[in-house]
Protein backbone atom coordinates (compact mmCIF):
# COMPACT_ATOMS: atom_id res chain seq x y z
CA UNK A 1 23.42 32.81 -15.94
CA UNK A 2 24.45 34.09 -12.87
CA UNK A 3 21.37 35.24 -11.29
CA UNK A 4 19.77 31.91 -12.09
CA UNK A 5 22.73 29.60 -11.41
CA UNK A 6 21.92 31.74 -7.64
CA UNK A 7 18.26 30.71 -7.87
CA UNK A 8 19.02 27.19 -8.67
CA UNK A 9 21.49 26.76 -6.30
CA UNK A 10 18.64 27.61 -3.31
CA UNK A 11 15.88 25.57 -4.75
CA UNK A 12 14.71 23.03 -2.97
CA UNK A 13 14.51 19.51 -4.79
CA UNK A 14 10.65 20.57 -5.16
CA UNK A 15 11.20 24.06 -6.66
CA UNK A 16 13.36 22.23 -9.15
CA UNK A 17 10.52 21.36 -10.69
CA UNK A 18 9.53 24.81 -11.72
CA UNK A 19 9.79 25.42 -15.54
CA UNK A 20 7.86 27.45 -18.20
CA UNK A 21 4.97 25.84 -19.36
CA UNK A 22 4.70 23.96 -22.50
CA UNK A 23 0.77 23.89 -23.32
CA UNK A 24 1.03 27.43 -22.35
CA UNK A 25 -2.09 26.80 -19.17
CA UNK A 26 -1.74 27.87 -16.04
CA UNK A 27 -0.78 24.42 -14.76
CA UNK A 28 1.64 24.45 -12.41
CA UNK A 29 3.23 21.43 -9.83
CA UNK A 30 1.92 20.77 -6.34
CA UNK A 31 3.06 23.48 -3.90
CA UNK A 32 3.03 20.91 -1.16
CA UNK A 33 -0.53 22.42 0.41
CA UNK A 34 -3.63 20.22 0.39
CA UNK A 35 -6.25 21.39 -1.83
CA UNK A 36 -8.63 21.33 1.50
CA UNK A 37 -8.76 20.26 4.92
CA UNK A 38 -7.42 17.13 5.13
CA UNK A 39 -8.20 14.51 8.07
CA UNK A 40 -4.97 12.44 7.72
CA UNK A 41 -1.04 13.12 7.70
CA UNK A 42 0.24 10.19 6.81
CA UNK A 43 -0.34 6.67 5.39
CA UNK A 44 0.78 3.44 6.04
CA UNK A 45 -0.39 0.99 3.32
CA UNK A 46 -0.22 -2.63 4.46
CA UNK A 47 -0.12 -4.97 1.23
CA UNK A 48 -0.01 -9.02 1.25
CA UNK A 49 1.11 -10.44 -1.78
CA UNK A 50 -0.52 -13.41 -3.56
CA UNK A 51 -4.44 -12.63 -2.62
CA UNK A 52 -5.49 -13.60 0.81
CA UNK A 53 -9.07 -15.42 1.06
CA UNK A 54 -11.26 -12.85 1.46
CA UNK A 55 -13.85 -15.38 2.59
CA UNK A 56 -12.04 -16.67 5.42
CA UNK A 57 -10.84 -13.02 6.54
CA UNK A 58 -12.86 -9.94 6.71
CA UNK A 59 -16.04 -11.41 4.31
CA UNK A 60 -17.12 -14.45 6.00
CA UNK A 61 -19.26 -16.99 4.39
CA UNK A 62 -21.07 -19.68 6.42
CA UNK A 63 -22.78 -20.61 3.15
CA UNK A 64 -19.80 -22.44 1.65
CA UNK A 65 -19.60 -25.18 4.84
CA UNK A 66 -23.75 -25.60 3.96
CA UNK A 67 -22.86 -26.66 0.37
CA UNK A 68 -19.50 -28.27 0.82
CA UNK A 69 -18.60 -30.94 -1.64
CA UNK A 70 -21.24 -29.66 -4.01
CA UNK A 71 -21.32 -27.76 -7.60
CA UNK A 72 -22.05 -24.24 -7.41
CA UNK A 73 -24.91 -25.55 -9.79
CA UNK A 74 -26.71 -27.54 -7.03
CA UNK A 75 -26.98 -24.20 -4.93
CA UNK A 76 -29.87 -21.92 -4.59
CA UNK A 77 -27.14 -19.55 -6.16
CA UNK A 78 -26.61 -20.70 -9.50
CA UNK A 79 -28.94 -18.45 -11.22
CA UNK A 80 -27.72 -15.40 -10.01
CA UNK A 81 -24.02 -16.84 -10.81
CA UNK A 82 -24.64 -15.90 -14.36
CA UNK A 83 -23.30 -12.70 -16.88
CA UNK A 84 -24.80 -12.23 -19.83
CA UNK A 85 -26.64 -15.58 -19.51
CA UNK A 86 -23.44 -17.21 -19.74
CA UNK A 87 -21.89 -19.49 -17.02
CA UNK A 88 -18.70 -18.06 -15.04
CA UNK A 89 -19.17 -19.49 -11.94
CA UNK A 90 -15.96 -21.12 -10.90
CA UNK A 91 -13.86 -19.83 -14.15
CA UNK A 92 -10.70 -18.70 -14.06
CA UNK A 93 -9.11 -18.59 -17.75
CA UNK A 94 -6.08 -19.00 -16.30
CA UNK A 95 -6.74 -22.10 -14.01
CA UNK A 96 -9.89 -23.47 -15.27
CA UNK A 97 -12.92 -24.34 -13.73
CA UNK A 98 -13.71 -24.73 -9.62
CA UNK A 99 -17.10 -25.37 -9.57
CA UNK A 100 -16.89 -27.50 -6.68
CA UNK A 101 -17.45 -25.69 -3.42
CA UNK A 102 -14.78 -25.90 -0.85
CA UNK A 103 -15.53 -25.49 3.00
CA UNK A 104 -14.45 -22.78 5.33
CA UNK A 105 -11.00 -23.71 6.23
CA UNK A 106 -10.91 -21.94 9.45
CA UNK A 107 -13.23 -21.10 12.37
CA UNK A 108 -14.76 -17.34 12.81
CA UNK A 109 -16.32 -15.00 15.71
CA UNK A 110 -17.87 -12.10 16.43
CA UNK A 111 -15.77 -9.33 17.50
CA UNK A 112 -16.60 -5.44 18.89
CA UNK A 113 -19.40 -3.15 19.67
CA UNK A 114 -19.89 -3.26 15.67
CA UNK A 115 -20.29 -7.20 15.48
CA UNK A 116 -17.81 -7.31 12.53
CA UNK A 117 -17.26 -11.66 11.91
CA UNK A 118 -13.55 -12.46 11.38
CA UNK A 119 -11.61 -15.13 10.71
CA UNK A 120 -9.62 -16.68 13.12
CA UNK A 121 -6.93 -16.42 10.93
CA UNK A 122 -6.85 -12.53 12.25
CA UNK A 123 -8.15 -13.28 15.85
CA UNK A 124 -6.02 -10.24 16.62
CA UNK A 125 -6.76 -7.74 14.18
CA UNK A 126 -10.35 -8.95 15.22
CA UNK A 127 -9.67 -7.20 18.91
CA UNK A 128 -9.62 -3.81 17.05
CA UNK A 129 -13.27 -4.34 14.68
CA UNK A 130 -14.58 -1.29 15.91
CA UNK A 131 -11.65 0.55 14.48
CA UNK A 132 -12.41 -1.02 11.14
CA UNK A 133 -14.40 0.18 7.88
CA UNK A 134 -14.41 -3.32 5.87
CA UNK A 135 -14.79 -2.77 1.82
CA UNK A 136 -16.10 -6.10 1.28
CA UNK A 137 -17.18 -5.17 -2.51
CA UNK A 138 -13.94 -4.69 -4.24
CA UNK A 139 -13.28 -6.00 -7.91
CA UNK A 140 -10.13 -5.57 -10.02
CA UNK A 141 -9.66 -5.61 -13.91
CA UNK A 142 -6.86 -8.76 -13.71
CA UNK A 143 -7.19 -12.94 -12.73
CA UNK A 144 -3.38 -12.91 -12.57
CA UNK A 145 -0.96 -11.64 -9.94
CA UNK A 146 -0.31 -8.22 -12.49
CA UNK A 147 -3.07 -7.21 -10.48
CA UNK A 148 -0.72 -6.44 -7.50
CA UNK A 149 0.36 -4.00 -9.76
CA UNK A 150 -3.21 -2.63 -10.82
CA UNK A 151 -3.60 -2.56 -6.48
CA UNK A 152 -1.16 0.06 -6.63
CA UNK A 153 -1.76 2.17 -9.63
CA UNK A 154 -4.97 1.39 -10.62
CA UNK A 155 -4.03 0.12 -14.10
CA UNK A 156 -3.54 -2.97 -16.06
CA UNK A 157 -0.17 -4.19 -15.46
CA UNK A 158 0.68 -4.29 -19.77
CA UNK A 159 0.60 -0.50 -18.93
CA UNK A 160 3.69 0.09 -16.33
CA UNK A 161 4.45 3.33 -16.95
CA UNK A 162 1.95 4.63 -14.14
CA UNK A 163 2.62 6.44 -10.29
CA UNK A 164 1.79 4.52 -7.38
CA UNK A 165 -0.44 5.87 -5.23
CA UNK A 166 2.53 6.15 -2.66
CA UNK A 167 4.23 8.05 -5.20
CA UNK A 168 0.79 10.60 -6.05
CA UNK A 169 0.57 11.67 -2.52
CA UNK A 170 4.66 12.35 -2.47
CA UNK A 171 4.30 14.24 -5.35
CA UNK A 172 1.17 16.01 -4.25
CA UNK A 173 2.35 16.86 -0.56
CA UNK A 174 6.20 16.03 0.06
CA UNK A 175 7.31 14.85 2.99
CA UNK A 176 6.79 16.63 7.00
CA UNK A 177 10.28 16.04 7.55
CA UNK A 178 13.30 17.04 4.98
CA UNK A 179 16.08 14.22 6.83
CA UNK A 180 13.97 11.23 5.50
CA UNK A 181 12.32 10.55 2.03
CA UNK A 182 8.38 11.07 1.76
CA UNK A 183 7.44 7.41 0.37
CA UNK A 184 9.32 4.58 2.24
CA UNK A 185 8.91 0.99 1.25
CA UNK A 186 9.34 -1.85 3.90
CA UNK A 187 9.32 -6.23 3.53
CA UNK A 188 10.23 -7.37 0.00
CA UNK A 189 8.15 -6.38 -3.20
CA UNK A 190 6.20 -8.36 -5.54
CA UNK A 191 8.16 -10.26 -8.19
CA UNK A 192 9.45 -8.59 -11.65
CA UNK A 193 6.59 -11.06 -12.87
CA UNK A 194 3.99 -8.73 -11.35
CA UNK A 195 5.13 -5.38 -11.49
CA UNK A 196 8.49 -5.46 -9.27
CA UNK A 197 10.08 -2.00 -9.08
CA UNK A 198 6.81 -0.24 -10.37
CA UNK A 199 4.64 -1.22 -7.89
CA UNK A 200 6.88 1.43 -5.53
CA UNK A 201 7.37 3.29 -8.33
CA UNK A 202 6.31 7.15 -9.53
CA UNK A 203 6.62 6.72 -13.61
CA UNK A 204 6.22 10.07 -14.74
CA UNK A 205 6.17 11.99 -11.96
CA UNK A 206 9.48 11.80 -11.60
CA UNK A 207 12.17 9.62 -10.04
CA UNK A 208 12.46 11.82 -7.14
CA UNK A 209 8.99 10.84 -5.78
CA UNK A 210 9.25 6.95 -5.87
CA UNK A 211 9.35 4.81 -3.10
CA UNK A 212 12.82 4.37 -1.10
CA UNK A 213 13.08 0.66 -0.02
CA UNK A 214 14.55 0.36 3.50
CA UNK A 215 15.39 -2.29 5.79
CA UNK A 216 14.65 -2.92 9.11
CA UNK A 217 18.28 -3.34 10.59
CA UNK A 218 19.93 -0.20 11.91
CA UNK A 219 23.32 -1.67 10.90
CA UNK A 220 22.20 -1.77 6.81
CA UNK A 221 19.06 0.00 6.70
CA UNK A 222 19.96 1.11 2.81
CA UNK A 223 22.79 -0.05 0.71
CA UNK A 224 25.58 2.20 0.07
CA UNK A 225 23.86 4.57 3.45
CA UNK A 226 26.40 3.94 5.56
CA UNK A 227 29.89 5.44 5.15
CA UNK A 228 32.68 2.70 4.90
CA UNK A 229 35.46 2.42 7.72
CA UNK A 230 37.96 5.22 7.78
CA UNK A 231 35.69 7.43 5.57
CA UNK A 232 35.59 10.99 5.52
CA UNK A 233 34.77 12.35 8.23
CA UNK A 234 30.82 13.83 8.06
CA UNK A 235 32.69 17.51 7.46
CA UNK A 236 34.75 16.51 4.50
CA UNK A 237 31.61 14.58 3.27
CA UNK A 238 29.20 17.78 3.67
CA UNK A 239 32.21 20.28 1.79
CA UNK A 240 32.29 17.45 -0.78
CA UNK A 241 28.38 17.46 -1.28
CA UNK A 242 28.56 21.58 -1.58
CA UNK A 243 30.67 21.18 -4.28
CA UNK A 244 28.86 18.50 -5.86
CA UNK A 245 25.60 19.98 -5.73
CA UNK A 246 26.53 23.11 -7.04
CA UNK A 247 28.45 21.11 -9.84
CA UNK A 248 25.11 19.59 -10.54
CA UNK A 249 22.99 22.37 -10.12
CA UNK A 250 24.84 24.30 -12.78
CA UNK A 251 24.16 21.58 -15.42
CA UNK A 252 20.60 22.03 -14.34
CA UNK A 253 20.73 25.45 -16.15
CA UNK A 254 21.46 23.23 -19.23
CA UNK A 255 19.19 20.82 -19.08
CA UNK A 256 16.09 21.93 -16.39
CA UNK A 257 13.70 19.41 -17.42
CA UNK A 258 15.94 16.59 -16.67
CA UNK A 259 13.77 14.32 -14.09
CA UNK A 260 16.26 12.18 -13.60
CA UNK A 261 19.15 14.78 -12.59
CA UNK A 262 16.83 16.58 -10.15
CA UNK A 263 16.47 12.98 -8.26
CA UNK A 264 20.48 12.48 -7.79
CA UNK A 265 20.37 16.00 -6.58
CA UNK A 266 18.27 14.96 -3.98
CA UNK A 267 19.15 11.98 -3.22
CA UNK A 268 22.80 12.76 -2.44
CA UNK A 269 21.67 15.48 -0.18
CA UNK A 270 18.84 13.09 1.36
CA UNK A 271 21.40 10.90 1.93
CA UNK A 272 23.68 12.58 3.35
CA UNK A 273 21.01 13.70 6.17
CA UNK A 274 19.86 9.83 6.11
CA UNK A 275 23.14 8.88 7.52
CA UNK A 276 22.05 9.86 11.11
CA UNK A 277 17.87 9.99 10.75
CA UNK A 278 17.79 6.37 9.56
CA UNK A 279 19.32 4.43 12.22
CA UNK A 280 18.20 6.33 14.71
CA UNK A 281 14.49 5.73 12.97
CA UNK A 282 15.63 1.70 13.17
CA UNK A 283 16.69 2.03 17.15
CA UNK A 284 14.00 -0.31 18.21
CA UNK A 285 15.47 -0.58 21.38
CA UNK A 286 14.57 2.02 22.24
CA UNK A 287 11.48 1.33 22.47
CA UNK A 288 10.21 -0.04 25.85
CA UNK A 289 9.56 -3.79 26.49
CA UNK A 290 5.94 -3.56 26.14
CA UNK A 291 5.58 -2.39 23.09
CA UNK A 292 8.05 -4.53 21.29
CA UNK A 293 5.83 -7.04 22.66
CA UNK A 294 2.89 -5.74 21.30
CA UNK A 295 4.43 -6.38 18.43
CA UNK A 296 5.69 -9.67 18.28
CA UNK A 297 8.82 -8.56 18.54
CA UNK A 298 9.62 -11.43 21.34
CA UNK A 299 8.35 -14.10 18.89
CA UNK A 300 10.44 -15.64 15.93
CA UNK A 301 7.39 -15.96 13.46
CA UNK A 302 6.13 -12.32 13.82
CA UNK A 303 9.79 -10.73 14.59
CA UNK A 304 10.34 -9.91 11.14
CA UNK A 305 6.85 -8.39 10.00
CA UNK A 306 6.59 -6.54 13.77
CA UNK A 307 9.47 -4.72 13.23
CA UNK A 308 8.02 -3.52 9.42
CA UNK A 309 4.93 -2.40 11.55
CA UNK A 310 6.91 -0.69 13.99
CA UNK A 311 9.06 1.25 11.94
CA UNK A 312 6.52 2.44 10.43
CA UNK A 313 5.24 4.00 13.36
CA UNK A 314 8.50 5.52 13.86
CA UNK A 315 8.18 7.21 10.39
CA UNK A 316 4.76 8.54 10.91
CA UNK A 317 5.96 10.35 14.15
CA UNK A 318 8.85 11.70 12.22
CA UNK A 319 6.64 12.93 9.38
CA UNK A 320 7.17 10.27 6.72
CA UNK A 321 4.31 10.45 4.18
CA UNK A 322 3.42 7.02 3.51
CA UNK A 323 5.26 4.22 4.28
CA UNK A 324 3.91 1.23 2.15
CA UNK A 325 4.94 -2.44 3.47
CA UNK A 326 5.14 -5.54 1.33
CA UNK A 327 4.37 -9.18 3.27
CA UNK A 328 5.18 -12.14 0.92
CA UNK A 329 6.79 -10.52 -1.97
CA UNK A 330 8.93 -12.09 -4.37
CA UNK A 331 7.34 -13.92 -7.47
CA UNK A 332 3.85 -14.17 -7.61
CA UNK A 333 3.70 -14.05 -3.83
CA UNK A 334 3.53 -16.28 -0.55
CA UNK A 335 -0.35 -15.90 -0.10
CA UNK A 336 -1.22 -17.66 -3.36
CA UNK A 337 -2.45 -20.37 -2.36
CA UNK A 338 -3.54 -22.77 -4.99
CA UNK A 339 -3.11 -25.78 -2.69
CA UNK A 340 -2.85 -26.64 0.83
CA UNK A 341 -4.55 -23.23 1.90
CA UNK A 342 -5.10 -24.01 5.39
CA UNK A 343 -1.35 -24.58 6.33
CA UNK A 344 -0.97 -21.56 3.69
CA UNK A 345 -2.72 -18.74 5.28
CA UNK A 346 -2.63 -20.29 8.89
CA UNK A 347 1.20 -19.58 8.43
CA UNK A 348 0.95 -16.26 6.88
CA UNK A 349 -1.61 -15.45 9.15
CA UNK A 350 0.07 -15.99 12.13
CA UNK A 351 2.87 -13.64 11.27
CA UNK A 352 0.85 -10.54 10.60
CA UNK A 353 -2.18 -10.48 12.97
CA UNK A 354 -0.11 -9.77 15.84
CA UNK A 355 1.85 -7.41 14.39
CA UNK A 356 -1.31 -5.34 12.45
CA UNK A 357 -2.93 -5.19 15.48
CA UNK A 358 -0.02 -4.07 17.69
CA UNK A 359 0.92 -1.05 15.06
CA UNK A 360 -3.23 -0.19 15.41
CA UNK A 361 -3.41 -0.56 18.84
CA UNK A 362 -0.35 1.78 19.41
CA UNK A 363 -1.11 4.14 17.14
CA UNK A 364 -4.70 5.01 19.27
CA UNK A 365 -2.67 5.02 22.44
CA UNK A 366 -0.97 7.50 21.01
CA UNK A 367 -3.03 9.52 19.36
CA UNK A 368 -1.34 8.98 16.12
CA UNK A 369 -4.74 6.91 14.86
CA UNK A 370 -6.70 10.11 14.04
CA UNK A 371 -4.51 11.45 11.50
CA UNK A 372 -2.57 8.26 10.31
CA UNK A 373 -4.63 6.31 7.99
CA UNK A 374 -4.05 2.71 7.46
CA UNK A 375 -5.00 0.64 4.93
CA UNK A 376 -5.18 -3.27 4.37
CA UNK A 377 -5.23 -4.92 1.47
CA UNK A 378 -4.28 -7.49 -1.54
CA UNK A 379 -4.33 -7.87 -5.15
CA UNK A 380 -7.72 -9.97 -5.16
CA UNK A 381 -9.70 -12.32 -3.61
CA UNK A 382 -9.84 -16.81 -3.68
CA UNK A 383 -12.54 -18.57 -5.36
CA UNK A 384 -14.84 -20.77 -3.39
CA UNK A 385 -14.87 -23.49 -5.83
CA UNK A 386 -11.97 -25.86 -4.81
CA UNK A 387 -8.38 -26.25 -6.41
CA UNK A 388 -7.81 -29.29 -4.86
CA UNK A 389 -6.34 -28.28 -1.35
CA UNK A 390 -6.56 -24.51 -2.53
CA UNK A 391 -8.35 -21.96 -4.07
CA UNK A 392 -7.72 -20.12 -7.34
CA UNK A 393 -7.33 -16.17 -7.73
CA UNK A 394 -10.57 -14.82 -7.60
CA UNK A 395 -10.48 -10.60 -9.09
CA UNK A 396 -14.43 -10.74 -8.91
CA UNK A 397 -15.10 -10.02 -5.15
CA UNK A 398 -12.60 -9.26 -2.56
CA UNK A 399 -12.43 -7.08 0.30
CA UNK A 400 -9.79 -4.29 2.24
CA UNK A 401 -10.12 -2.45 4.98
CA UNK A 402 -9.36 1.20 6.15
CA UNK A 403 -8.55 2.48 9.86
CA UNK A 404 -7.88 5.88 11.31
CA UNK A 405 -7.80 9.47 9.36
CA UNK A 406 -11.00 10.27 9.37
CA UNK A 407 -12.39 6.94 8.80
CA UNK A 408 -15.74 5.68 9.94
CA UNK A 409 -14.53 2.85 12.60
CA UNK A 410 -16.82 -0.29 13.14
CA UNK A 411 -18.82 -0.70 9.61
CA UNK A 412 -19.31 -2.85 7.05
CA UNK A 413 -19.66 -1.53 3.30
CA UNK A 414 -20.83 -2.91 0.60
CA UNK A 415 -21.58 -7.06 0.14
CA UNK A 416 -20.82 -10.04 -1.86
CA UNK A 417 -23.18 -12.60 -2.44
CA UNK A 418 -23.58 -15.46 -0.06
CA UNK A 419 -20.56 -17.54 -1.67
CA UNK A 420 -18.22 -14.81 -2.18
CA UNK A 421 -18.29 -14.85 -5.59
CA UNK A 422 -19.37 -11.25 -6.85
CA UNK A 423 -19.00 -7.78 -5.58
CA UNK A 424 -23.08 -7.01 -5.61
CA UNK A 425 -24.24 -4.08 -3.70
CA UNK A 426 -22.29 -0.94 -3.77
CA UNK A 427 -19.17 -2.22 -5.83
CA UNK A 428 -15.90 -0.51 -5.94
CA UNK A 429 -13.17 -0.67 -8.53
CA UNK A 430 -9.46 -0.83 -6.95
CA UNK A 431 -9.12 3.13 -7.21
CA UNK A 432 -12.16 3.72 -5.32
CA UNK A 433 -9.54 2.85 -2.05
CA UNK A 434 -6.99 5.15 -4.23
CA UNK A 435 -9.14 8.21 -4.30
CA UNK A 436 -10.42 7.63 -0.61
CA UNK A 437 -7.16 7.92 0.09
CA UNK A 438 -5.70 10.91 -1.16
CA UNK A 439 -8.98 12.70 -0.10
CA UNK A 440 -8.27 12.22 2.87
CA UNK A 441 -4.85 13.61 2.84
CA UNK A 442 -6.44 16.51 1.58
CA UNK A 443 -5.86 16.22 -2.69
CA UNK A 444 -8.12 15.76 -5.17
CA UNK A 445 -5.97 13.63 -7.67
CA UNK A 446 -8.05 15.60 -11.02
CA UNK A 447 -5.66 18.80 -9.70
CA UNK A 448 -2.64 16.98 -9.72
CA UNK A 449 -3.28 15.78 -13.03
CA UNK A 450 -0.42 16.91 -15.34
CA UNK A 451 -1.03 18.48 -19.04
CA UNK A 452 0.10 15.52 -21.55
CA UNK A 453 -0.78 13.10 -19.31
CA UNK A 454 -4.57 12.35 -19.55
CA UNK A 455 -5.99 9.69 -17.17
CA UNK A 456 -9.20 7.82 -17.42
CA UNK A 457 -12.19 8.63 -14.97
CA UNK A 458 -11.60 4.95 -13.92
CA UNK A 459 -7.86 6.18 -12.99
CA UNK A 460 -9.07 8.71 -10.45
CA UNK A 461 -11.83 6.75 -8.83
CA UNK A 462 -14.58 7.98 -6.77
CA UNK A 463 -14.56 8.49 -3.00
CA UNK A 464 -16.17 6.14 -0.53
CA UNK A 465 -17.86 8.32 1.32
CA UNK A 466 -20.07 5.52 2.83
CA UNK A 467 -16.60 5.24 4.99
CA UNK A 468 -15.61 8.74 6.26
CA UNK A 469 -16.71 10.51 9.55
């Protein structure tokens, strides 16, 4: 007892982990190394709940204002519309048909060296197209907004009891910096109805590795954070922690495989150094005129979403793993637009570009781009057949794009057809962007796979190496 109550007592949260093994392999946990070279650091994951129109954004489709006001059946398309010889085009078994083709409801243009055709819904992300590697062949296993959850674990949202990917590359690598938690979560998460806390969430791995939700205001950044008025002082607070970890840490000699133990540990202690690292993180400031401007932060409708971005430049510079940030959440989310989708997205729209393209912008000028990897995406795509003013969800085609870490700038992969409707050359299943990912941080996600816990090929994903430099 005593020499281990000494060995516990100087683990790190990490080494806590440590414990005989049960199948009797020689599995062991994640040391915090890569498994090889990796070309990015961190990862900031850029999610907009609802689906955005991937037709109108980074897969543009002329085609649809050509056969406006028609049925996908009077198109040159119809035959190929087909699976199985039986009709889908325009189904949705959740919102019935759209057959009838909607226009283009906003303009496009060329941007970059690499000719990539935007939107003009993301005029500004536009500016940086040769930064870009679009994945314009993307298809997910869900028509309803669960699949915000299936974005971020790769799984069918009936199955919640699955890691993020935010919470596979804490687990796999920890965090740079031990004053700040390795998976940070920023803007508000989709709805209970679609995943809520698990799409942030680490499921087996252990409570320790899920994603900490912060806000943006140096004041309140994380409930309970601050210490209330005449508190202790931080002396008292750091004897009082001693004690209580070592309190702790002795019941961990009763109960080591307690998951849930080994996260309060931590978390008082990350806390405790959170007190000072977190607001000075949120000190925005600090940071000089130009670049709050660069991102929005001197306009109402992109203040909010420019801070998100710039925080989480702040946390990649102070070693944060990947910071994952939320734009709509709540429900089934604010991009679902099932009617009036040009006021709907030109709205959304508006409040992101800037921002997007401010944190990508900055990160090159710093030289943060070549080992931060960002990533855009949603849940799925909208249909081109017409719900009234809107368009329906649409899992059969959508796109995402990747920037940075080792990422192939100014290309194109993979293609729908000419309406949008299916993913046909070179088509990727959500966890193809998952296992892009964590290769480039340096893991291959079959090694971190723990005994007892089998996953599906599908789970793991194949890399898009179409993509990388």
């Amino acid at each position: 007892m005593g020499l281990t109550g000494l060995v516990l007592g100087s683990m790190l949260f990490r080494d806590g982990q440590l414990r005989a093994n049960d199948t009797g392999a020689a599995w062991e946990p994640p040391d915090g190394d890569p498994h090889f070279k990796p070309r990015a650091r961190s990862v900031i994951w850029l999610f907009l709940c609802g689906g955005v129109s991937h037709m109108e954004s980074f897969d543009v489709k002329p085609e649809l204002n050509r056969f406006a006001g028609k049925s996908i059946s009077e198109t040159p398309y119809a035959s190929v519309l087909k699976t199985e010889g039986k009709d889908v085009i325009g189904a949705n078994p959740v919102h019935g048909n759209r057959k009838v083709i909607m226009p283009l409801q906003t303009g496009y243009k060329t941007y970059g060296e690499c000719g990539l055709v935007v939107g003009d819904w993301f005029q500004h992300v536009g500016q940086c197209a040769d930064d870009l590697a679009v994945v314009r062949s993307l298809w997910t296993i869900h028509n309803d907004h669960g699949a915000q959850l299936t974005w971020q674990t790769g799984r069918h949202p009936r199955e919640l009891e699955h890691p993020t990917l935010g919470a596979w590359a804490a687990y796999g690598l920890g965090t740079l910096n031990e004053n700040l938690p390795e998976y940070v979560v920023l803007g508000v998460p989709t709805g209970d109805c679609c995943g809520g806390a698990y799409t942030h969430g680490a499921s087996y791995l252990g409570p320790e590795h899920g994603g900490v939700r912060l806000g943006t205001d140096p004041a309140n950044p994380l409930p309970f954070l601050r210490p209330a008025d005449n508190a202790l002082s931080r002396e008292e607070q750091a004897s009082n922690l001693s004690l209580l970890g070592k309190l702790n840490r002795l019941a961990g000699i009763d109960y080591p495989d307690d998951a849930h133990l080994r996260a309060r540990i931590k978390s008082y202690e990350l806390a405790f150094q959170m007190q000072t690292s977190i607001p000075e993180t949120l000190q925005l400031e600090r940071e000089p005129e130009h670049i709050r401007r660069l991102y929005g932060l001197d306009q109402d409708h992109t203040r909010d979403f420019g801070r998100q971005c710039l925080v989480a430049r702040r946390l990649v510079e102070r070693g944060v793993r990947f910071i994952q940030i939320f734009h709509g959440g709540g429900g089934g989310g604010a991009w679902d637009a099932h009617s009036e989708i040009k006021s709907n997205h030109t709205q959304l729209a508006a409040q992101v570009d800037q921002p997007i393209a401010g944190l990508l912008k900055d990160l090159r000028q710093r030289g943060l781009l070549d080992d931060t990897l960002v990533v855009f995406g949603t849940e799925f795509g909208r249909s081109p057949g017409a719900e009234g003013t809107g368009r329906d969800h649409h899992p059969q085609a959508f796109c995402a794009w990747l920037a940075g870490g080792g990422i192939r700038g100014g290309i194109q992969h993979g293609q729908t057809d000419e309406l949008g409707f299916h993913a046909a050359d070179n088509r990727h299943y959500v966890t193809d962007i998952h296992a892009t990912v964590l290769h480039q941080l340096g893991l291959d996600s079959r090694r971190l796979e723990i005994p007892g816990r089998k996953r599906l090929d599908m789970d793991h994903g194949n890399v898009i190496r179409q993509i990388l430099t």
